[in-house]
PDB file of N, CA and C in Angstrom:
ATOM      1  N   UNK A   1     -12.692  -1.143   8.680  1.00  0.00           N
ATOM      2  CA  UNK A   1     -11.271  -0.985   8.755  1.00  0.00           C
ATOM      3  C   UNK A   1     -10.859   0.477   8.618  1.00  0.00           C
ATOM      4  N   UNK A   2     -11.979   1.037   8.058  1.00  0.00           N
ATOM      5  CA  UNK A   2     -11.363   2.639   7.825  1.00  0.00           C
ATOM      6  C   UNK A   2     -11.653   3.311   9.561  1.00  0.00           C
ATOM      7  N   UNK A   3     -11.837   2.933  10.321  1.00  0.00           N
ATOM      8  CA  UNK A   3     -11.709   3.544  11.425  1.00  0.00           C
ATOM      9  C   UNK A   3     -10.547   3.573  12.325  1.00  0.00           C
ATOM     10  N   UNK A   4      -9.449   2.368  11.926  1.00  0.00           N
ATOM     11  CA  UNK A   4      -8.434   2.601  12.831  1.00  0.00           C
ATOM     12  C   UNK A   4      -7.228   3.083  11.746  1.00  0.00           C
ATOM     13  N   UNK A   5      -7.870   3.882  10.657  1.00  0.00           N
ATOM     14  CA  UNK A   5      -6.717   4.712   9.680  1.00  0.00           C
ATOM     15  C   UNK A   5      -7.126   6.113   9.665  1.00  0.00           C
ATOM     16  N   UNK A   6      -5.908   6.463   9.537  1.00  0.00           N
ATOM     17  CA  UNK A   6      -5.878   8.212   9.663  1.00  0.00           C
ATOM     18  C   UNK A   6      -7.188   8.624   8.592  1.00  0.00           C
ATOM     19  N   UNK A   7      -7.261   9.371   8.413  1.00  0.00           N
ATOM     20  CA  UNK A   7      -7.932  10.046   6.865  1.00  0.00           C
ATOM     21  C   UNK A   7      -7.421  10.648   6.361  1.00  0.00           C
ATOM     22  N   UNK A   8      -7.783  10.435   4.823  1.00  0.00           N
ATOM     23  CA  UNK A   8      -6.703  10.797   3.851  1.00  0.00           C
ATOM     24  C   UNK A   8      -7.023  12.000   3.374  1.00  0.00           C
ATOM     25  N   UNK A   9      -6.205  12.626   2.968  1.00  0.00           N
ATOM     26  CA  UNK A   9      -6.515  13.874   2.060  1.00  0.00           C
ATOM     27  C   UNK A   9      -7.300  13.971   1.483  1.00  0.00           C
ATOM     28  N   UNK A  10      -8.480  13.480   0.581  1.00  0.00           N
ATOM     29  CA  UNK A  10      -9.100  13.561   0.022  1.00  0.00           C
ATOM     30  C   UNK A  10     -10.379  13.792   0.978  1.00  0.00           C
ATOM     31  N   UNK A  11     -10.213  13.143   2.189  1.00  0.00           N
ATOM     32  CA  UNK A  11     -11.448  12.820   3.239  1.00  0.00           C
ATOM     33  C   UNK A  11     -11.778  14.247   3.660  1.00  0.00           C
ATOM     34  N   UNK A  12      -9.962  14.647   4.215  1.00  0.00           N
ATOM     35  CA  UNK A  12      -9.927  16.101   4.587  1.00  0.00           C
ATOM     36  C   UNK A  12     -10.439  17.060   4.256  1.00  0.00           C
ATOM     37  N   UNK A  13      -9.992  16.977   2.919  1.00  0.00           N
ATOM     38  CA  UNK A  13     -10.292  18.498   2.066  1.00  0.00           C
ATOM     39  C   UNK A  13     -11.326  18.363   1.418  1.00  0.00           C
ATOM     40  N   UNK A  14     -12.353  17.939   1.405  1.00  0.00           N
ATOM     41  CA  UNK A  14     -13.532  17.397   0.267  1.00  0.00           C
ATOM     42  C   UNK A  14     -13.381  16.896  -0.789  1.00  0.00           C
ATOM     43  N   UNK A  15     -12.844  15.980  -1.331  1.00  0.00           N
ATOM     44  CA  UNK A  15     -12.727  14.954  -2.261  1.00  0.00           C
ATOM     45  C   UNK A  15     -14.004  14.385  -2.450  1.00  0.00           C
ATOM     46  N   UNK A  16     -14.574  13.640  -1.373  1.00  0.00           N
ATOM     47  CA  UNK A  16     -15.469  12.733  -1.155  1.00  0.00           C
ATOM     48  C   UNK A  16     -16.928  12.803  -1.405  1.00  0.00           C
ATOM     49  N   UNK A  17     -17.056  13.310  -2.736  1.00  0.00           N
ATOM     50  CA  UNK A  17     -18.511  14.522  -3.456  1.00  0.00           C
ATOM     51  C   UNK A  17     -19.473  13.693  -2.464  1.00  0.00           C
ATOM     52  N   UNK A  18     -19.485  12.252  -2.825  1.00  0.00           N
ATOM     53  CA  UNK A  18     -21.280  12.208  -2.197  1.00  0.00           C
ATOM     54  C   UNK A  18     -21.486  12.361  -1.041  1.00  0.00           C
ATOM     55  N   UNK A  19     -20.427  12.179   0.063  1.00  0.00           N
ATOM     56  CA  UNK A  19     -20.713  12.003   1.626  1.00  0.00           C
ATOM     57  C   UNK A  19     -20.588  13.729   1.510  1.00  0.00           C
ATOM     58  N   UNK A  20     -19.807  14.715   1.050  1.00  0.00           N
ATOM     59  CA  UNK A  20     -19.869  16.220   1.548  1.00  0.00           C
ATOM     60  C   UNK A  20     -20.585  16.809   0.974  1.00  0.00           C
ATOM     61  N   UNK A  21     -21.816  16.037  -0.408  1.00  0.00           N
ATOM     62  CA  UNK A  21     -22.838  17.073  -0.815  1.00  0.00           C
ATOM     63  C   UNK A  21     -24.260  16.549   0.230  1.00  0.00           C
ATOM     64  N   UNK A  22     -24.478  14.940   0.831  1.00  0.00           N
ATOM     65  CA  UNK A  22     -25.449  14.694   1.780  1.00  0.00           C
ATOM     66  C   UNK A  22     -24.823  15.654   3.149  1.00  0.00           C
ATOM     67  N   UNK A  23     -23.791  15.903   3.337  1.00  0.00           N
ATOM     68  CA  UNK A  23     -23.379  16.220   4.879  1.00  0.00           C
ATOM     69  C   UNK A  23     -24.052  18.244   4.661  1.00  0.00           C
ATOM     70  N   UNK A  24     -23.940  18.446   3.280  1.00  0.00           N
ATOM     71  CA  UNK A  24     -24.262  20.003   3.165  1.00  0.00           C
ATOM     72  C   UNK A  24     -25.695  20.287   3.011  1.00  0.00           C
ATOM     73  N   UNK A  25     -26.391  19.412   2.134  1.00  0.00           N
ATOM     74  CA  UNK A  25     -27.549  19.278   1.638  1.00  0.00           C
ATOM     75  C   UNK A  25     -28.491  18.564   2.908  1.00  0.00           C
ATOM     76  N   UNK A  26     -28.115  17.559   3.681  1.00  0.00           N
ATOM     77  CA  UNK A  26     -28.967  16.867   4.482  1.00  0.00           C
ATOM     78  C   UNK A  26     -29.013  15.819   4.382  1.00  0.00           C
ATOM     79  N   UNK A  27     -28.300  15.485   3.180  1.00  0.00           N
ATOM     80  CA  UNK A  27     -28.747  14.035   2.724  1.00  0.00           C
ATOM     81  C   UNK A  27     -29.478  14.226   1.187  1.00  0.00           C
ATOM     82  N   UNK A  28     -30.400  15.314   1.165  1.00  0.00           N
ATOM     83  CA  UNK A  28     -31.124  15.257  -0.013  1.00  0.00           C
ATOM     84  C   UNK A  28     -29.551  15.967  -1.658  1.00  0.00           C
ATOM     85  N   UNK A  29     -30.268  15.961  -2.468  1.00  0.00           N
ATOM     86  CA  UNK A  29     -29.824  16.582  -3.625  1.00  0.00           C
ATOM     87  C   UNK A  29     -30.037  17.970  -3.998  1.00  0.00           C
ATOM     88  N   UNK A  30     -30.835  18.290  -3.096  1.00  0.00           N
ATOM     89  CA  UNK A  30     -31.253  19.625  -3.626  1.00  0.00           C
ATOM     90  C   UNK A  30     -32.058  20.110  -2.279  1.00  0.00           C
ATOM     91  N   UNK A  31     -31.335  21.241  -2.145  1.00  0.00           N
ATOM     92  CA  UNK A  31     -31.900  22.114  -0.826  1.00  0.00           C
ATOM     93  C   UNK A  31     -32.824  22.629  -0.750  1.00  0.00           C
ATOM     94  N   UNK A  32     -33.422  23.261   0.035  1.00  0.00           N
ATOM     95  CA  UNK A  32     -35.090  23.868   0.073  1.00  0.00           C
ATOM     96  C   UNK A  32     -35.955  22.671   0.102  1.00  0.00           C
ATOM     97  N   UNK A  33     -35.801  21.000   0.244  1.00  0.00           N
ATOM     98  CA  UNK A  33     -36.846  20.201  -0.066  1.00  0.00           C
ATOM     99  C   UNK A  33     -37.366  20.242  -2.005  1.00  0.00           C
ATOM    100  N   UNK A  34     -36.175  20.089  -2.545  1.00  0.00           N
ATOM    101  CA  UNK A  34     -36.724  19.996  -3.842  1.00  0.00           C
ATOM    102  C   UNK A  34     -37.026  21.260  -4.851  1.00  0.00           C
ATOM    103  N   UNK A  35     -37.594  22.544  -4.243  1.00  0.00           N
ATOM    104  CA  UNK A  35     -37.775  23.496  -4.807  1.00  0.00           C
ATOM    105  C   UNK A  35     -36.479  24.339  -5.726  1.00  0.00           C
ATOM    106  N   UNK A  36     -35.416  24.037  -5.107  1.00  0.00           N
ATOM    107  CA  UNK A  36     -34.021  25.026  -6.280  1.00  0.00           C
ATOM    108  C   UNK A  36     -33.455  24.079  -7.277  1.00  0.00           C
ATOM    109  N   UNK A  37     -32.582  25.015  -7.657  1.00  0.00           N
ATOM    110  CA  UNK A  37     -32.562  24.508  -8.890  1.00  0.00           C
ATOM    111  C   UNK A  37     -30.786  23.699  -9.003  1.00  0.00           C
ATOM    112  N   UNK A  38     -30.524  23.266 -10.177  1.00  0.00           N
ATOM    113  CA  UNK A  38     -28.838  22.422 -10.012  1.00  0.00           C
ATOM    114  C   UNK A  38     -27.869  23.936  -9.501  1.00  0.00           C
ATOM    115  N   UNK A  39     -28.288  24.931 -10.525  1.00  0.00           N
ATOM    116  CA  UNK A  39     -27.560  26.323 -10.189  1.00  0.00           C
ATOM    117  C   UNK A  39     -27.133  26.752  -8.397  1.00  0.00           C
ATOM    118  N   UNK A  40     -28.306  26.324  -7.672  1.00  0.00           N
ATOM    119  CA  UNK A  40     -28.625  26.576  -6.438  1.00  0.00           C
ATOM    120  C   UNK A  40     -27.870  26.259  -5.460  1.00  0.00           C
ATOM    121  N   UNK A  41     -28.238  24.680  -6.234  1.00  0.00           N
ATOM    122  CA  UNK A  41     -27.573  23.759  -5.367  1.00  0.00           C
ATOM    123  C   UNK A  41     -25.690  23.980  -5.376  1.00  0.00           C
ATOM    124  N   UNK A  42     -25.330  23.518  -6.538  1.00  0.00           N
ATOM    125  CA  UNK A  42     -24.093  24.489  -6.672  1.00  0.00           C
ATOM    126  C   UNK A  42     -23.071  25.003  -6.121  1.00  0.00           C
ATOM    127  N   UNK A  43     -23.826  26.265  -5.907  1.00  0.00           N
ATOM    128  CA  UNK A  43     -23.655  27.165  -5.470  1.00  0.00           C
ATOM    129  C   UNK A  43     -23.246  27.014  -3.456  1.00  0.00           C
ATOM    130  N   UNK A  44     -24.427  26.145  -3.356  1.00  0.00           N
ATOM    131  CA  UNK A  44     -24.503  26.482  -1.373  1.00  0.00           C
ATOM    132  C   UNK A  44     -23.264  25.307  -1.489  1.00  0.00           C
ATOM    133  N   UNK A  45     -23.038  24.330  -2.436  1.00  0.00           N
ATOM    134  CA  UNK A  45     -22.225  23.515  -2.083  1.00  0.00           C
ATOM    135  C   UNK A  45     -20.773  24.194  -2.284  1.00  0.00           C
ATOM    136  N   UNK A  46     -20.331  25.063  -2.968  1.00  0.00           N
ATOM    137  CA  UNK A  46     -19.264  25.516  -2.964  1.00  0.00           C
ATOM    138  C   UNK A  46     -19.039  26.575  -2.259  1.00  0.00           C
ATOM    139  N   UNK A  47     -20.186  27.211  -2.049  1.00  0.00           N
ATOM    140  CA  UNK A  47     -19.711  28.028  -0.392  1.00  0.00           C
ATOM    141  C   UNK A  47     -19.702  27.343   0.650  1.00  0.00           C
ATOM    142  N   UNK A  48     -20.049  26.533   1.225  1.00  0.00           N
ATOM    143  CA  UNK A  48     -19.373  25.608   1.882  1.00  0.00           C
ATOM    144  C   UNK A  48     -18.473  25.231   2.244  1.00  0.00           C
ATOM    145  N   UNK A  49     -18.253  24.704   1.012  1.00  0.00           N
ATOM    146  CA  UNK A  49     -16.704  24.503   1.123  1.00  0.00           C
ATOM    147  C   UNK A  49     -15.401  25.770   0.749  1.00  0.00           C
ATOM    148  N   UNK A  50     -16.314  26.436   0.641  1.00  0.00           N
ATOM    149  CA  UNK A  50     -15.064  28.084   0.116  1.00  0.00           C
ATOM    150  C   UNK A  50     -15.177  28.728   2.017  1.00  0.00           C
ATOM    151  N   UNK A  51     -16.164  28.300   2.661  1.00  0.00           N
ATOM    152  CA  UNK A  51     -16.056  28.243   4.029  1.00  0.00           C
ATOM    153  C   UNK A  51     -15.398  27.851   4.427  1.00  0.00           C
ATOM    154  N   UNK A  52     -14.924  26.529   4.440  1.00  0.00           N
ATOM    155  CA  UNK A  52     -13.635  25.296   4.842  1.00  0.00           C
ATOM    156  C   UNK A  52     -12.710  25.907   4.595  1.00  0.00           C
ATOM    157  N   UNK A  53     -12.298  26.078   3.203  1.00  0.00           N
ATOM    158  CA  UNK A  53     -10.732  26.847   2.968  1.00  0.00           C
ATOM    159  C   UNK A  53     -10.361  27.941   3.560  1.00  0.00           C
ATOM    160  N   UNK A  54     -11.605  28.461   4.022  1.00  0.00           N
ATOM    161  CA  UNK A  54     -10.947  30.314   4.129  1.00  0.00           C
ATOM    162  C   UNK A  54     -11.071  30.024   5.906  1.00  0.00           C
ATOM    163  N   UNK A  55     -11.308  28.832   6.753  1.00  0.00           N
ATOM    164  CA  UNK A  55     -10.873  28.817   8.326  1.00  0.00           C
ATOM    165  C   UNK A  55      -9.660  27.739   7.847  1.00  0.00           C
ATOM    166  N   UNK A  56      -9.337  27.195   6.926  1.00  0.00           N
ATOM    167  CA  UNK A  56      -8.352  26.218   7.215  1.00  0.00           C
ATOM    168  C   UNK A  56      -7.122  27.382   7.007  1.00  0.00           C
ATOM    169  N   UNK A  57      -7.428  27.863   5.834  1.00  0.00           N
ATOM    170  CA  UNK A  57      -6.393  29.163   5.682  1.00  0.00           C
ATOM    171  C   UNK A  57      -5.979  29.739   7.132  1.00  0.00           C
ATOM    172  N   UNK A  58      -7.042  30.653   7.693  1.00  0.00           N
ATOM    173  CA  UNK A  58      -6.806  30.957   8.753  1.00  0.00           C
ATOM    174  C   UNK A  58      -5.723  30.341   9.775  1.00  0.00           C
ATOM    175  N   UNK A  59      -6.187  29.665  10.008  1.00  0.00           N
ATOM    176  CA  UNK A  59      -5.823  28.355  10.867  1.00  0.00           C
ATOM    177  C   UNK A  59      -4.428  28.608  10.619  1.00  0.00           C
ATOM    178  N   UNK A  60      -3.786  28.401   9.112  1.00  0.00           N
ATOM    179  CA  UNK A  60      -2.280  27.983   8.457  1.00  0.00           C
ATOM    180  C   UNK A  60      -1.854  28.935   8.791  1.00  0.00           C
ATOM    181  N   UNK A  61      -2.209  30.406   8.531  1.00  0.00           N
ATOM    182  CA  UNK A  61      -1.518  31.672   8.943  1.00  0.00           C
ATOM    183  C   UNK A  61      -1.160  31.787   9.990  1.00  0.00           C
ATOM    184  N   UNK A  62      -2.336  31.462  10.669  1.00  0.00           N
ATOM    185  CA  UNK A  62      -1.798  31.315  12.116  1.00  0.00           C
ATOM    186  C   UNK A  62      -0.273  30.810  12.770  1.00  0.00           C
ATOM    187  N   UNK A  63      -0.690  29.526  12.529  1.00  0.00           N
ATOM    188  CA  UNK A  63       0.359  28.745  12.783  1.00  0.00           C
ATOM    189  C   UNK A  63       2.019  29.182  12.233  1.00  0.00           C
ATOM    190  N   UNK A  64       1.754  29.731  10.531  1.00  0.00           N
ATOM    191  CA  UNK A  64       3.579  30.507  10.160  1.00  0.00           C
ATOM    192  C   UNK A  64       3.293  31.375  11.147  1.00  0.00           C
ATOM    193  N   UNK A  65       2.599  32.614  11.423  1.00  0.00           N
ATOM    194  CA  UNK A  65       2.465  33.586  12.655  1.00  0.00           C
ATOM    195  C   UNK A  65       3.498  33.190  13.690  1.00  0.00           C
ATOM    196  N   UNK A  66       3.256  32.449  14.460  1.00  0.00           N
ATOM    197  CA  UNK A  66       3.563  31.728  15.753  1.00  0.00           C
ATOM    198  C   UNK A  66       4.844  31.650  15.149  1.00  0.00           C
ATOM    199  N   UNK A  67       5.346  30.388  14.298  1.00  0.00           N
ATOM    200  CA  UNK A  67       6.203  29.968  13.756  1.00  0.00           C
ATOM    201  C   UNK A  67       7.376  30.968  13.406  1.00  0.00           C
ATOM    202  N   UNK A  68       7.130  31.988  12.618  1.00  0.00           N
ATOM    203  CA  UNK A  68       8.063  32.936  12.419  1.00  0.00           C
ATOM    204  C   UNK A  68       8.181  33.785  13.608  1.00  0.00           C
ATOM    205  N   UNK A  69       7.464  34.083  14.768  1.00  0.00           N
ATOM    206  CA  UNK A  69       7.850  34.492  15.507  1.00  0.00           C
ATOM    207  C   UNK A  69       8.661  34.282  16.074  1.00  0.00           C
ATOM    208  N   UNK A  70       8.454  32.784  16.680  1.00  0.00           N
ATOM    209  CA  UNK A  70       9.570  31.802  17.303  1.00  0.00           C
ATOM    210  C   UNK A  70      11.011  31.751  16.967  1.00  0.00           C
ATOM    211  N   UNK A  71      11.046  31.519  15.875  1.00  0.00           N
ATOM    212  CA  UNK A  71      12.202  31.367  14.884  1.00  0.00           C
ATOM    213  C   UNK A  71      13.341  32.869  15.408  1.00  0.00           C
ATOM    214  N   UNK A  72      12.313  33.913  14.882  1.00  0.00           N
ATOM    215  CA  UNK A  72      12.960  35.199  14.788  1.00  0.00           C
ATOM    216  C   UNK A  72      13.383  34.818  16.386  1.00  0.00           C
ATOM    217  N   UNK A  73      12.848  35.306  17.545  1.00  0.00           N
ATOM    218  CA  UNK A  73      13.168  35.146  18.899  1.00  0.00           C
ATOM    219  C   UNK A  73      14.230  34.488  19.327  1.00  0.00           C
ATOM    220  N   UNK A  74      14.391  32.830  18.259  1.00  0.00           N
ATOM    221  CA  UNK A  74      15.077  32.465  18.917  1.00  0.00           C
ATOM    222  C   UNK A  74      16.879  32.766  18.481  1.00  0.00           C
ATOM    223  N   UNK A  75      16.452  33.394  17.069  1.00  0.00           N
ATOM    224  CA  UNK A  75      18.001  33.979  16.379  1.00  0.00           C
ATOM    225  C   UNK A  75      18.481  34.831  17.098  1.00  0.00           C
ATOM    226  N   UNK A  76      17.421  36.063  17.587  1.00  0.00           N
ATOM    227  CA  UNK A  76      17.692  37.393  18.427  1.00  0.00           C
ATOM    228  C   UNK A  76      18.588  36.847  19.642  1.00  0.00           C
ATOM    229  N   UNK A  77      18.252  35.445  20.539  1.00  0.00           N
ATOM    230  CA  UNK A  77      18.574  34.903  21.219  1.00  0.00           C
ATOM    231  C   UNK A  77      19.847  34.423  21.302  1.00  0.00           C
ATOM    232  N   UNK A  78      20.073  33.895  19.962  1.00  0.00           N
ATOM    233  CA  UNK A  78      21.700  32.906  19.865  1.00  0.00           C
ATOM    234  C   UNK A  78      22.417  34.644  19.352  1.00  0.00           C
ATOM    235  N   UNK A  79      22.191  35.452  18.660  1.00  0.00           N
ATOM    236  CA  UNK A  79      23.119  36.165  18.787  1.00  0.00           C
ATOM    237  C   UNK A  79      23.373  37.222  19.662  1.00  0.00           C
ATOM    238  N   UNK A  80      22.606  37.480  20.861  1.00  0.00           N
ATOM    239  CA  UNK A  80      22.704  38.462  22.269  1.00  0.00           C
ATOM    240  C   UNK A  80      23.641  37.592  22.999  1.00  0.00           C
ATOM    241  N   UNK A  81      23.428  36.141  22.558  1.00  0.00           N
ATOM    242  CA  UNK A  81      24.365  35.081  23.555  1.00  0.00           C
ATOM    243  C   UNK A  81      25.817  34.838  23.225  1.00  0.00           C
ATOM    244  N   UNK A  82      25.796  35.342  21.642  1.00  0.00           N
ATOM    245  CA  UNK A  82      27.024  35.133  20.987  1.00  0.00           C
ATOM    246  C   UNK A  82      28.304  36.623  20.685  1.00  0.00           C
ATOM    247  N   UNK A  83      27.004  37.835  21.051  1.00  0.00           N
ATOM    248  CA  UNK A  83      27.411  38.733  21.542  1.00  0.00           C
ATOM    249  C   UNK A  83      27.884  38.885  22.677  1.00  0.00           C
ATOM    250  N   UNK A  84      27.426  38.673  23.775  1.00  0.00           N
ATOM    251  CA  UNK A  84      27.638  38.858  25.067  1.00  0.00           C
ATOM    252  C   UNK A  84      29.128  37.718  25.874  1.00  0.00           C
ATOM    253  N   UNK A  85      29.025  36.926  24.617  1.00  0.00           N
ATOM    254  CA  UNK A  85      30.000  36.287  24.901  1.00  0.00           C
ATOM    255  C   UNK A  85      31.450  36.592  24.408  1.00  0.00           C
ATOM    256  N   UNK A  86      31.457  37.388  23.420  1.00  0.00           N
ATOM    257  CA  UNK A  86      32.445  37.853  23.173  1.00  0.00           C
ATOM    258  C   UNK A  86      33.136  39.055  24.027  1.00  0.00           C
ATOM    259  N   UNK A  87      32.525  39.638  25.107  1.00  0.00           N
ATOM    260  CA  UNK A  87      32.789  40.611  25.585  1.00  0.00           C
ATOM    261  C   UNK A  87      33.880  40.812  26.653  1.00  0.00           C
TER     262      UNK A  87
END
């Protein structure tokens, strides 16, 4: 049933420890095949995901970018129109 529902926030953003430490790790618990240590492991798992945030970030900037551009453009717009109309 979870296939014809959106995903939830938690799915999104990594909530979901065991499916996003097998999806980072391989499946296993510990990277290298056993050899590192909990410290290790850790570690690759939260850069990972400090990976995720810093393109989702991106991504968001982006989008106000665009957004405030628009906006501004379209004020410049209503008042050249509201100027020009007064003339």
């Amino acid at each position: 049933m979870a296939s014809d529902k959106a995903p939830t926030w938690v799915d999104q953003w990594g909530g979901g420890e065991a499916e996003n430490d097998k999806a980072v790790t391989g499946g296993n618990k510990r990277l290298g095949g056993g050899s590192g240590t909990k410290m290790e492991d850790a570690k690759a798992v939260a850069s990972a995901r400090i990976d995720r945030a810093k393109a989702a970030a991106v991504v968001g900037a982006q989008k106000v970018k665009s957004g405030t551009s628009a906006g501004i453009k379209w004020v410049k717009n209503q008042y050249q129109k509201k100027c020009s109309s007064n003339k």
